[in-house]
Protein backbone atom coordinates (compact mmCIF):
# COMPACT_ATOMS: atom_id res chain seq x y z
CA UNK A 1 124.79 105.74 79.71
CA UNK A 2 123.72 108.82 81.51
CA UNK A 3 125.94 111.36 82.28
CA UNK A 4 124.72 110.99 85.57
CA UNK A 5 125.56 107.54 85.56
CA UNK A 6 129.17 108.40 85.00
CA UNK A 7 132.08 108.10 87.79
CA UNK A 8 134.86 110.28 87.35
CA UNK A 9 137.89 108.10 88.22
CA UNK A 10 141.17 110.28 89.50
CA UNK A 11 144.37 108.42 89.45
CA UNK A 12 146.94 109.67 92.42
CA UNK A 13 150.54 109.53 91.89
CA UNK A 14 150.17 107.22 95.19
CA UNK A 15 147.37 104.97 95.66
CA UNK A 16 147.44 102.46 98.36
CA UNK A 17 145.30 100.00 99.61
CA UNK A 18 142.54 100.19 102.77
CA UNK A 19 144.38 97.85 104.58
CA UNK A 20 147.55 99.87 103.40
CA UNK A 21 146.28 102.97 104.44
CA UNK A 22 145.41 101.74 107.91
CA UNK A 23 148.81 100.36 108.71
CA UNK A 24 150.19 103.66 108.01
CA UNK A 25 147.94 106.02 109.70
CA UNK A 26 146.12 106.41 112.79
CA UNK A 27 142.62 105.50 113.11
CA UNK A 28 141.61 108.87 112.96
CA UNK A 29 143.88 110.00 110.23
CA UNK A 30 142.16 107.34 108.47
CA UNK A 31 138.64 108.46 109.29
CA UNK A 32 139.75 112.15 107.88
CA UNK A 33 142.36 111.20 105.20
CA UNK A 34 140.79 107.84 103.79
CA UNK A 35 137.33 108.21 104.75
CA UNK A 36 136.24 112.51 105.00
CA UNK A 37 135.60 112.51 108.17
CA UNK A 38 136.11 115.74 110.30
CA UNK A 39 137.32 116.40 113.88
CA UNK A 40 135.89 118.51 116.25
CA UNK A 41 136.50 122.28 115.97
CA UNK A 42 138.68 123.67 118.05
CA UNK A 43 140.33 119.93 119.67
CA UNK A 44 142.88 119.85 116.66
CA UNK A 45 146.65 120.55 117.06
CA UNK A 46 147.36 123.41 114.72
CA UNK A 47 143.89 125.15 114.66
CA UNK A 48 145.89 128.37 116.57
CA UNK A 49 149.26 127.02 116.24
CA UNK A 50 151.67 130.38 115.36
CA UNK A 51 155.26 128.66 114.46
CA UNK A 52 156.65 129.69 111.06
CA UNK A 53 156.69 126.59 109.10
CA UNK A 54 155.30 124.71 106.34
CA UNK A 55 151.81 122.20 106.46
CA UNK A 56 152.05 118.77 105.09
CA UNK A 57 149.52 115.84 104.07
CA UNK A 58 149.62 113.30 107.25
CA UNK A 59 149.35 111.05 104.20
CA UNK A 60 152.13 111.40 101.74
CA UNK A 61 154.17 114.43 103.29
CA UNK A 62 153.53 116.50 99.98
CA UNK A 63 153.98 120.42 101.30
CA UNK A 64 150.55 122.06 100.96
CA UNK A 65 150.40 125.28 103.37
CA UNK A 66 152.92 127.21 104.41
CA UNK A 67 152.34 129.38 107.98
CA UNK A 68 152.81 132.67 106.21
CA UNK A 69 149.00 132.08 104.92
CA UNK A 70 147.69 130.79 107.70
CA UNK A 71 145.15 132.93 109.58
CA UNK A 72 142.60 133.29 112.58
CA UNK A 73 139.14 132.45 111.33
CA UNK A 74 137.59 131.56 114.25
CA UNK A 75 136.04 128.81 112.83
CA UNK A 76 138.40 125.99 115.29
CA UNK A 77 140.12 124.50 112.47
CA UNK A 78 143.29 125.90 110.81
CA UNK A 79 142.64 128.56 107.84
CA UNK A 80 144.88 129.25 104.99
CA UNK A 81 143.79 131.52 101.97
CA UNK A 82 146.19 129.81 99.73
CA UNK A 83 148.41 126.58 99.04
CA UNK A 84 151.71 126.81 98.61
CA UNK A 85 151.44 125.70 94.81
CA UNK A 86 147.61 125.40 92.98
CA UNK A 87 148.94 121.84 91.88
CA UNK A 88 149.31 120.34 95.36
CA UNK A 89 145.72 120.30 95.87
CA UNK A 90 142.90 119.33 94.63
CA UNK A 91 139.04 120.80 94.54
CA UNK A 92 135.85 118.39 94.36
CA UNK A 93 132.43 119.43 94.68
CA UNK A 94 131.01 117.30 97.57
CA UNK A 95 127.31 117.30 97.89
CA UNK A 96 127.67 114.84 101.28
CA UNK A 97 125.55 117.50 103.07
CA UNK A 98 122.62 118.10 101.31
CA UNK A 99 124.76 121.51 100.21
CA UNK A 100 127.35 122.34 97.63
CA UNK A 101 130.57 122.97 98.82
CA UNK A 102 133.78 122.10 97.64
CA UNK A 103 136.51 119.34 99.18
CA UNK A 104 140.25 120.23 99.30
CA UNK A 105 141.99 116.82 98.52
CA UNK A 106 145.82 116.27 98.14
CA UNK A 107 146.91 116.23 94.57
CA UNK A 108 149.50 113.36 95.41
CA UNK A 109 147.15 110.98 97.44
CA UNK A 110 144.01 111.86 97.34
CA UNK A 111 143.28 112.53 100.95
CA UNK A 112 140.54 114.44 102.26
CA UNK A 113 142.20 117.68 103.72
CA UNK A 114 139.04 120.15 104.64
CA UNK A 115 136.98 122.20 102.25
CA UNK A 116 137.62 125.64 100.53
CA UNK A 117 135.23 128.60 101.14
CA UNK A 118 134.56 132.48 99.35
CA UNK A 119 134.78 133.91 102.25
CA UNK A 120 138.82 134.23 103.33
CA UNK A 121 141.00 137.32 103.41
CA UNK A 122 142.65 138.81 100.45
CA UNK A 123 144.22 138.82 98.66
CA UNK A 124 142.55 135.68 97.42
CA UNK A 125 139.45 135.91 99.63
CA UNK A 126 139.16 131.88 99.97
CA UNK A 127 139.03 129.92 103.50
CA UNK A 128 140.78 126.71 102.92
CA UNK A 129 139.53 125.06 106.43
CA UNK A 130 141.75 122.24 107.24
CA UNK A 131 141.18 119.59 109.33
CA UNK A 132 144.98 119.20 111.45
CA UNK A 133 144.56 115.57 111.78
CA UNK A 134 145.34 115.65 107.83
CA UNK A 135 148.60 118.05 108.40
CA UNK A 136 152.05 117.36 109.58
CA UNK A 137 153.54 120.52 110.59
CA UNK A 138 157.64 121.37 110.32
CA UNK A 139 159.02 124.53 111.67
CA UNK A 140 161.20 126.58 109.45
């Protein structure tokens, strides 16, 4: 077999079915979580929200970001430069677009969260742009 050919298959510490999936979540936490879709910039709940507090997966309520890396990028959705812990996320290279970027999944369930870009603040200088349909937010 090619190496092409080859699937790389990622085992979550929760995996759920479609129909699963859809009882749980909205229909467009679906389309983002389950399916990478993307909402509009600037129509999401958190994209300039300024509580202290820590950022969840809408998914599996695994803490991801916390508000003390959040940021104003200006790009309409809500920018970290990093995750509370490396090992609640996870990075894929997505070609979708005709362009290489790379995906920001939750290490628990998989769910598409945003993408993560080189050109954030320090001290890490990464952009991890979040889509808040994927978050749950709780104030601290």
């Amino acid at each position: 077999m090619k190496e092409s050919d080859k699937k790389a298959t990622v085992k979550y510490e929760i995996e759920k079915s479609p129909s699963e999936w859809k009882s749980q979540l909205s229909e467009e936490e679906y389309d983002v979580l389950r399916k990478k879709g993307t909402e509009r910039a600037f129509s999401g709940k958190y994209w300039d929200k300024k509580e202290d507090g820590v950022y969840y997966c809408a998914g599996c309520h695994q803490k991801l970001f916390s508000s003390d890396t959040k940021y104003e990028s200006g790009t309409g959705w809500p920018s970290f430069y990093q995750p509370i812990d490396e090992e609640k996320i996870g990075i894929i290279k997505d070609q979708s677009l005709g362009i290489v970027r790379e995906e920001v999944v939750c290490s628990r369930c998989g769910g598409h969260l945003g993408h993560v870009f080189p050109d954030g603040p320090e001290p890490t200088g990464l952009r991890y742009c979040l889509n808040s349909v994927a978050l749950d937010f709780k104030k601290e």
